[in-house]
PDB file of N, CA and C in Angstrom:
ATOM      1  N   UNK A   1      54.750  87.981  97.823  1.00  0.00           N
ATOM      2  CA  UNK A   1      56.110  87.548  97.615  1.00  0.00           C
ATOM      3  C   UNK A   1      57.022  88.759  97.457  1.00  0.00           C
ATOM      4  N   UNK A   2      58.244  88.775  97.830  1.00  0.00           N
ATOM      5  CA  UNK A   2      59.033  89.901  98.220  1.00  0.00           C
ATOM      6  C   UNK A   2      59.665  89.948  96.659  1.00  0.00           C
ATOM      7  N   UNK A   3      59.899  91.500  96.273  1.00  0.00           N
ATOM      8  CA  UNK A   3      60.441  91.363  94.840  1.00  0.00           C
ATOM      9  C   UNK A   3      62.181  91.331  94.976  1.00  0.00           C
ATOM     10  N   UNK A   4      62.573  90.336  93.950  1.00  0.00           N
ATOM     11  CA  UNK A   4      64.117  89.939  94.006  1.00  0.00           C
ATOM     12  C   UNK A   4      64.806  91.405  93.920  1.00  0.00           C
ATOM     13  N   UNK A   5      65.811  91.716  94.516  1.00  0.00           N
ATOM     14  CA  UNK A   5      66.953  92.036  94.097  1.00  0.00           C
ATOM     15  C   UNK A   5      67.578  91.801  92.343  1.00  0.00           C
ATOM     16  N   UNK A   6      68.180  93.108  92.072  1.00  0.00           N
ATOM     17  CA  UNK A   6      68.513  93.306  91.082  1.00  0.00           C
ATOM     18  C   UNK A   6      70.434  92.419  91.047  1.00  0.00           C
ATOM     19  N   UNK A   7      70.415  91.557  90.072  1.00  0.00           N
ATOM     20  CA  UNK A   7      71.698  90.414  90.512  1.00  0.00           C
ATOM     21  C   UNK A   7      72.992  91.884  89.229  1.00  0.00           C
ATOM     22  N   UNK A   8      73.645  92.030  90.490  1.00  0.00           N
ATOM     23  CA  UNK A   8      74.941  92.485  89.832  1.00  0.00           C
ATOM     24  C   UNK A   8      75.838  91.818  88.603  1.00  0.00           C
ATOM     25  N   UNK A   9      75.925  91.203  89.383  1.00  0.00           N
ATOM     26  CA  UNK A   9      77.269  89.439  88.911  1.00  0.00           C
ATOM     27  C   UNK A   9      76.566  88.660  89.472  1.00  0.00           C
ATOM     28  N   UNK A  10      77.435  87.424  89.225  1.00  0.00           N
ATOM     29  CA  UNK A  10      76.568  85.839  89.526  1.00  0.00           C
ATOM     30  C   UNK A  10      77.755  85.007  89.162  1.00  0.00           C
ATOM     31  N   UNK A  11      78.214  84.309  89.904  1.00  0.00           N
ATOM     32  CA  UNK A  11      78.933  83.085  89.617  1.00  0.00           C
ATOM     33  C   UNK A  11      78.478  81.804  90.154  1.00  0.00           C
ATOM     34  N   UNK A  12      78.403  81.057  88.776  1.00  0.00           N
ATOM     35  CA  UNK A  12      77.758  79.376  89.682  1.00  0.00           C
ATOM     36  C   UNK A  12      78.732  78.535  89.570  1.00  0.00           C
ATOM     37  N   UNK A  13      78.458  77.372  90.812  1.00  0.00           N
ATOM     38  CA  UNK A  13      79.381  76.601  90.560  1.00  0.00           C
ATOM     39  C   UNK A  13      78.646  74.943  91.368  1.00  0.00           C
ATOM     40  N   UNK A  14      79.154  74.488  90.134  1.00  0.00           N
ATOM     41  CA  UNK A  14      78.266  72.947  90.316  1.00  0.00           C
ATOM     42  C   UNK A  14      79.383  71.728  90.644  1.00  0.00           C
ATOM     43  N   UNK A  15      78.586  71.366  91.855  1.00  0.00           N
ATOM     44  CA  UNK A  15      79.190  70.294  92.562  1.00  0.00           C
ATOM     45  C   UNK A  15      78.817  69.027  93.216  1.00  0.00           C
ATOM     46  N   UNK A  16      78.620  68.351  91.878  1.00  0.00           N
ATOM     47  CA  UNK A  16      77.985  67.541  91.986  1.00  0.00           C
ATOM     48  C   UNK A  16      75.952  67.615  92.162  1.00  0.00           C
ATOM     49  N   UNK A  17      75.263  67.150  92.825  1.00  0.00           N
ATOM     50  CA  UNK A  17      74.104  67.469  92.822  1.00  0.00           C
ATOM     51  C   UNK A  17      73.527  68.327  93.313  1.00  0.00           C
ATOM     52  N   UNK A  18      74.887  69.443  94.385  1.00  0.00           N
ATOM     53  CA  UNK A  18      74.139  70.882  94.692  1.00  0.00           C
ATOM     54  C   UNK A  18      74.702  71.689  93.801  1.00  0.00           C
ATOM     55  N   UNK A  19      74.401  72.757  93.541  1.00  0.00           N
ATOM     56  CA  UNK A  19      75.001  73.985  92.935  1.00  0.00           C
ATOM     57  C   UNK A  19      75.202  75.195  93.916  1.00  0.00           C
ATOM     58  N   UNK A  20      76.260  75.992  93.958  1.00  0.00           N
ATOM     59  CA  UNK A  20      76.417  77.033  94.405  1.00  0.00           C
ATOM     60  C   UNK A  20      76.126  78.447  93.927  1.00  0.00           C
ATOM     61  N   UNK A  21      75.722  79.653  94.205  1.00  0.00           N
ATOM     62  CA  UNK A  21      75.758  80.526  93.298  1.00  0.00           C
ATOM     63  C   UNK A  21      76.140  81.755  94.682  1.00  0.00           C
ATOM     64  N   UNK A  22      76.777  82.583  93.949  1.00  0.00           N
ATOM     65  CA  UNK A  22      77.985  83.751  94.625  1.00  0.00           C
ATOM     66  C   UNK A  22      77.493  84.928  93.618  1.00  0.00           C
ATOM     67  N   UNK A  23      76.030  85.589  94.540  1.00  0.00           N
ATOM     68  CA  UNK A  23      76.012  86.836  93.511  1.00  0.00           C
ATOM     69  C   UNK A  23      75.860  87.777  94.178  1.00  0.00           C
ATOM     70  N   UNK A  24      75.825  89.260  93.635  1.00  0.00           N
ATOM     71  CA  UNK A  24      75.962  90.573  93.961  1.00  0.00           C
ATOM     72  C   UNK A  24      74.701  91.201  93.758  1.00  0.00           C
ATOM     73  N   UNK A  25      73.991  91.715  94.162  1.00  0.00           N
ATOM     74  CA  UNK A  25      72.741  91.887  94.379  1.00  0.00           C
ATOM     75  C   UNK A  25      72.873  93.320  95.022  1.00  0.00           C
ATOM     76  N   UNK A  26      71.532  94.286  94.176  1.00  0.00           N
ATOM     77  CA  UNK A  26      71.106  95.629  94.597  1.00  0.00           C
ATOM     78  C   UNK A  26      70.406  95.646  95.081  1.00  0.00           C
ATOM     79  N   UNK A  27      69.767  96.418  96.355  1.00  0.00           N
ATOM     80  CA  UNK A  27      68.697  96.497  96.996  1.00  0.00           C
ATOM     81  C   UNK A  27      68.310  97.709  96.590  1.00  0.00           C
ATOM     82  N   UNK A  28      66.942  98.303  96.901  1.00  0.00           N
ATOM     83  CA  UNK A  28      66.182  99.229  96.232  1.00  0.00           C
ATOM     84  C   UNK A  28      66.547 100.253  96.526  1.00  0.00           C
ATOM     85  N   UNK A  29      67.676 100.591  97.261  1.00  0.00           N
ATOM     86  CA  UNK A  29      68.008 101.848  97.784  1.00  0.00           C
ATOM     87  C   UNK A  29      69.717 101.581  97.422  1.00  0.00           C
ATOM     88  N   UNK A  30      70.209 100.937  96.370  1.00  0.00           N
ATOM     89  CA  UNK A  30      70.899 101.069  95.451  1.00  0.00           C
ATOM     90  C   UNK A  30      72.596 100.488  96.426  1.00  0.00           C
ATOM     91  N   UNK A  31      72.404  99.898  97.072  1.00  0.00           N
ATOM     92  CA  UNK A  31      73.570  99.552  98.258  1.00  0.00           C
ATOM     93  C   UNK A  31      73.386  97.652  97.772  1.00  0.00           C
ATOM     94  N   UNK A  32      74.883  97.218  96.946  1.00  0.00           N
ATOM     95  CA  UNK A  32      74.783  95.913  96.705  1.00  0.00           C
ATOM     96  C   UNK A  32      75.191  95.225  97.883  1.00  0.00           C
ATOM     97  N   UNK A  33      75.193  93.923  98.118  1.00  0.00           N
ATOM     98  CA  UNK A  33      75.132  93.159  98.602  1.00  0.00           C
ATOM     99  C   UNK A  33      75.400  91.625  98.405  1.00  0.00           C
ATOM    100  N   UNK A  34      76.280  90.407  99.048  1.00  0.00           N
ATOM    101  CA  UNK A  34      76.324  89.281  98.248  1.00  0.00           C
ATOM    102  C   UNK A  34      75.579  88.213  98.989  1.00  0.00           C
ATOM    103  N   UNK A  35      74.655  87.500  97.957  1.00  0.00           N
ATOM    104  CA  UNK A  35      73.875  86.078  98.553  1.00  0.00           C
ATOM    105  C   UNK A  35      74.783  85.149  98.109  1.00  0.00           C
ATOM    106  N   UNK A  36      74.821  84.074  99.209  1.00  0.00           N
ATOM    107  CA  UNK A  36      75.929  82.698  98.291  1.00  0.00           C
ATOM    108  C   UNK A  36      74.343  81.878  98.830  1.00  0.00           C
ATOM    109  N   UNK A  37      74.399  80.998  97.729  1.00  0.00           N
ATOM    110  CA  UNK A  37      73.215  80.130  97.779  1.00  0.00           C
ATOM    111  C   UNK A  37      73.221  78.593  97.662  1.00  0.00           C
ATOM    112  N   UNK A  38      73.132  77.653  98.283  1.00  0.00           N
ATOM    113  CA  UNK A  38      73.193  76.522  97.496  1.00  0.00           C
ATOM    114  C   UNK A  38      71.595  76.172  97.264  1.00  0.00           C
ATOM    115  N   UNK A  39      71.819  75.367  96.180  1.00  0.00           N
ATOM    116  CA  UNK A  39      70.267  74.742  95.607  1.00  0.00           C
ATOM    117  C   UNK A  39      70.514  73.525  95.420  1.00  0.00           C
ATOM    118  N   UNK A  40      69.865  72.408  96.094  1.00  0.00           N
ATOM    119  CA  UNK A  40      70.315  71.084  95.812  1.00  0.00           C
ATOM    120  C   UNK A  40      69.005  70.493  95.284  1.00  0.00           C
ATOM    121  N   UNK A  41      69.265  68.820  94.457  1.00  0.00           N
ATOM    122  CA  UNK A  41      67.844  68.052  93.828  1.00  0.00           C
ATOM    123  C   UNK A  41      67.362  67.581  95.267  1.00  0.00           C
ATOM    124  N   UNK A  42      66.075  67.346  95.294  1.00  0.00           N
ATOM    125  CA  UNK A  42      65.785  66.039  96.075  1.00  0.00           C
ATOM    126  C   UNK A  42      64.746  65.277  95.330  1.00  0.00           C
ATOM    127  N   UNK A  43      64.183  64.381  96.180  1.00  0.00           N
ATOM    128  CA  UNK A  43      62.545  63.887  95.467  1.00  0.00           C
ATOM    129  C   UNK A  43      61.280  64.692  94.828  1.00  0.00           C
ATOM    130  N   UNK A  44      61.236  65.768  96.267  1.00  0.00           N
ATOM    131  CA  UNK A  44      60.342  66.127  95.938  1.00  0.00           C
ATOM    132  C   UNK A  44      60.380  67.442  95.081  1.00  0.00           C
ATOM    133  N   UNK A  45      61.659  68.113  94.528  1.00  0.00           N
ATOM    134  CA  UNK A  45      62.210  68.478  93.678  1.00  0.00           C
ATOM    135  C   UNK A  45      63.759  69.775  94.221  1.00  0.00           C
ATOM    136  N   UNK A  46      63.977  71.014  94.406  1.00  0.00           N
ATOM    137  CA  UNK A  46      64.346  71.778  94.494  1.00  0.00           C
ATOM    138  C   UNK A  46      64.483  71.996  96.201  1.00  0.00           C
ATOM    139  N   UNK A  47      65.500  72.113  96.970  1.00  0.00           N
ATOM    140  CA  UNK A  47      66.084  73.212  98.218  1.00  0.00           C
ATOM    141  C   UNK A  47      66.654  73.797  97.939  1.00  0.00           C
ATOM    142  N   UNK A  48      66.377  75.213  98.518  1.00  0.00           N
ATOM    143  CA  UNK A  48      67.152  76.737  98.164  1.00  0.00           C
ATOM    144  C   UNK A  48      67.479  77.125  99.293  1.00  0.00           C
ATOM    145  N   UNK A  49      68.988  77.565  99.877  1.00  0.00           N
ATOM    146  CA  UNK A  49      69.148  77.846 101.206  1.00  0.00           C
ATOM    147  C   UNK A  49      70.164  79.343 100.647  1.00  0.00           C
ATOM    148  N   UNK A  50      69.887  80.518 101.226  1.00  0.00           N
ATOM    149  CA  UNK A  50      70.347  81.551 101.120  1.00  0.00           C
ATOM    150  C   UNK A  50      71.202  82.197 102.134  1.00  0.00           C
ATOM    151  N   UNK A  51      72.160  82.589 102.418  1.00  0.00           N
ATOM    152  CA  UNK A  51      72.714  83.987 103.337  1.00  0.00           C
ATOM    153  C   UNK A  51      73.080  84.811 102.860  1.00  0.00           C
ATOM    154  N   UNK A  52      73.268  86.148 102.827  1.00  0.00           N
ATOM    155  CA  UNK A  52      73.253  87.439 103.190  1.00  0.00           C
ATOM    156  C   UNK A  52      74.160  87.675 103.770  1.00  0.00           C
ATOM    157  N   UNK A  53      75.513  88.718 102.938  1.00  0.00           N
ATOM    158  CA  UNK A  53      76.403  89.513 103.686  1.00  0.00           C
ATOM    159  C   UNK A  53      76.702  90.784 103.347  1.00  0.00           C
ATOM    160  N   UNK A  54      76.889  91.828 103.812  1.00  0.00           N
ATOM    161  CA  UNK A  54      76.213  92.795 103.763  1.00  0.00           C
ATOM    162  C   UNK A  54      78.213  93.700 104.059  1.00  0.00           C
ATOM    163  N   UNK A  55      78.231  94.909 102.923  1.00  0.00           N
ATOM    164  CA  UNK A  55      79.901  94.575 102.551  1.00  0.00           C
ATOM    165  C   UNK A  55      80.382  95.072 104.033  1.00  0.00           C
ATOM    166  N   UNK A  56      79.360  95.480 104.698  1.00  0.00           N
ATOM    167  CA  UNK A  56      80.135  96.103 106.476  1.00  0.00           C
ATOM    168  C   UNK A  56      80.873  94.953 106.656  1.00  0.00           C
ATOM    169  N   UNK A  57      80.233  93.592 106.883  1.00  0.00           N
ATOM    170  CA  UNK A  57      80.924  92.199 107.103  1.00  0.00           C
ATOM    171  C   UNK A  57      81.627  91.326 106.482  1.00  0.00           C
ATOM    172  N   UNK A  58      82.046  92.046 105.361  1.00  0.00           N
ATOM    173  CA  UNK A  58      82.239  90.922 104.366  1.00  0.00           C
ATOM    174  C   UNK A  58      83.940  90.784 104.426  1.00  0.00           C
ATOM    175  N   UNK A  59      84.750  91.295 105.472  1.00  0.00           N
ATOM    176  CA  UNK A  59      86.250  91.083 106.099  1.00  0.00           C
ATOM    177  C   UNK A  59      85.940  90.345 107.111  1.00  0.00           C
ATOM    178  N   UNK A  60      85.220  90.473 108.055  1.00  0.00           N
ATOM    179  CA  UNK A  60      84.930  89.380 108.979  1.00  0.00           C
ATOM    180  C   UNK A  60      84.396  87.819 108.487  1.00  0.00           C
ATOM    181  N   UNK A  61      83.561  88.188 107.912  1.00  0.00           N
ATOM    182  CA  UNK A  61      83.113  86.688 107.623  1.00  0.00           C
ATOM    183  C   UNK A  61      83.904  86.087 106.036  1.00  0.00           C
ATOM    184  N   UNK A  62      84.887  86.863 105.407  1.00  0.00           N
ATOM    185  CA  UNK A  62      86.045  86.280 105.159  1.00  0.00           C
ATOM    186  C   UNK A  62      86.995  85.638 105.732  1.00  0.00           C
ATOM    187  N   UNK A  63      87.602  86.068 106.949  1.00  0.00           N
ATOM    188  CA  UNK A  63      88.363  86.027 107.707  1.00  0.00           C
ATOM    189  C   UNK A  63      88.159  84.652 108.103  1.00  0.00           C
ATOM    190  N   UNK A  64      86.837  84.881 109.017  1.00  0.00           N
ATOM    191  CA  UNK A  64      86.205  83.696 109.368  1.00  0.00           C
ATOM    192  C   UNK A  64      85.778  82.128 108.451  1.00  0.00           C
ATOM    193  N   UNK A  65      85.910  82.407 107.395  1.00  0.00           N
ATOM    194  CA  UNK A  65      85.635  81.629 106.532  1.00  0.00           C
ATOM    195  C   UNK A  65      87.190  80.992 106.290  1.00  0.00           C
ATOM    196  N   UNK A  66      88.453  81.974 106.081  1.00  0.00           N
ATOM    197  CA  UNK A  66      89.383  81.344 105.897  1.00  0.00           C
ATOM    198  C   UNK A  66      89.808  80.587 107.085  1.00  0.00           C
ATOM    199  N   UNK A  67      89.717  80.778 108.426  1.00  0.00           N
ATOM    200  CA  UNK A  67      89.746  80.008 109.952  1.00  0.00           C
ATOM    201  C   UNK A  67      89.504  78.754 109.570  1.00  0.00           C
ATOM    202  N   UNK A  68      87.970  78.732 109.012  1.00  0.00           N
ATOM    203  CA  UNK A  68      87.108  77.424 109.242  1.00  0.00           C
ATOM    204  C   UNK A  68      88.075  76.334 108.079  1.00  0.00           C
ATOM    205  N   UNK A  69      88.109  76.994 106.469  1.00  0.00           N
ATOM    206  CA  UNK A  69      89.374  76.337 105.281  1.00  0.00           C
ATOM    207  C   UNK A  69      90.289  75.617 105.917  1.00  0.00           C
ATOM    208  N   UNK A  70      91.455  76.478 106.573  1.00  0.00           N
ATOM    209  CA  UNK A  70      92.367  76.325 107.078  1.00  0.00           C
ATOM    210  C   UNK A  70      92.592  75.250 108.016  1.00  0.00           C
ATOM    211  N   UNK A  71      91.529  74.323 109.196  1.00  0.00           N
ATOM    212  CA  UNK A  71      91.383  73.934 109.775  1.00  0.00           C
ATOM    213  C   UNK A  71      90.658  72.601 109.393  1.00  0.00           C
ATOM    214  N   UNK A  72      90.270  72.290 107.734  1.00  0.00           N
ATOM    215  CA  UNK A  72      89.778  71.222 107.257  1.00  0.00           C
ATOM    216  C   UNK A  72      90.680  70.657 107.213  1.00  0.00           C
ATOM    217  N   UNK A  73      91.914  70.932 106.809  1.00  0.00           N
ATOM    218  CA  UNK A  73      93.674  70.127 106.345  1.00  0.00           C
ATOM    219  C   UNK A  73      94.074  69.190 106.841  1.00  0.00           C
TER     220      UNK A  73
END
């Protein structure tokens, strides 16, 4: 099993039966990084779905993220 990342910050946020979490994370060569995660219940107990953005991208896939917001309205 791969050893976790060291969590900078962490913000959770619960919505209803998934939870979100928005954290900052060190990798072993000391360059942070943010996972947004959701974790939802089911039956058979726990889903954990992770991505990875890495701060080269993290204006683009802002950007992109505000596109997608913007376009729910």
């Amino acid at each position: 099993r791969k050893q976790q990342s060291n969590i900078v910050y962490s913000k959770r946020i619960k919505a209803g039966k998934r939870v979100y979490f928005f954290d900052i994370r060190e990798d072993s060569k000391g360059q942070n990084f943010i996972c947004i995660s959701e974790s939802r219940k089911t039956n058979e107990g726990f889903i954990k779905q992770t991505i990875v953005i890495y701060p080269e991208d993290i204006e683009k896939f802002y950007k992109a993220f505000e596109e997608v917001k913007n376009s729910l309205k």
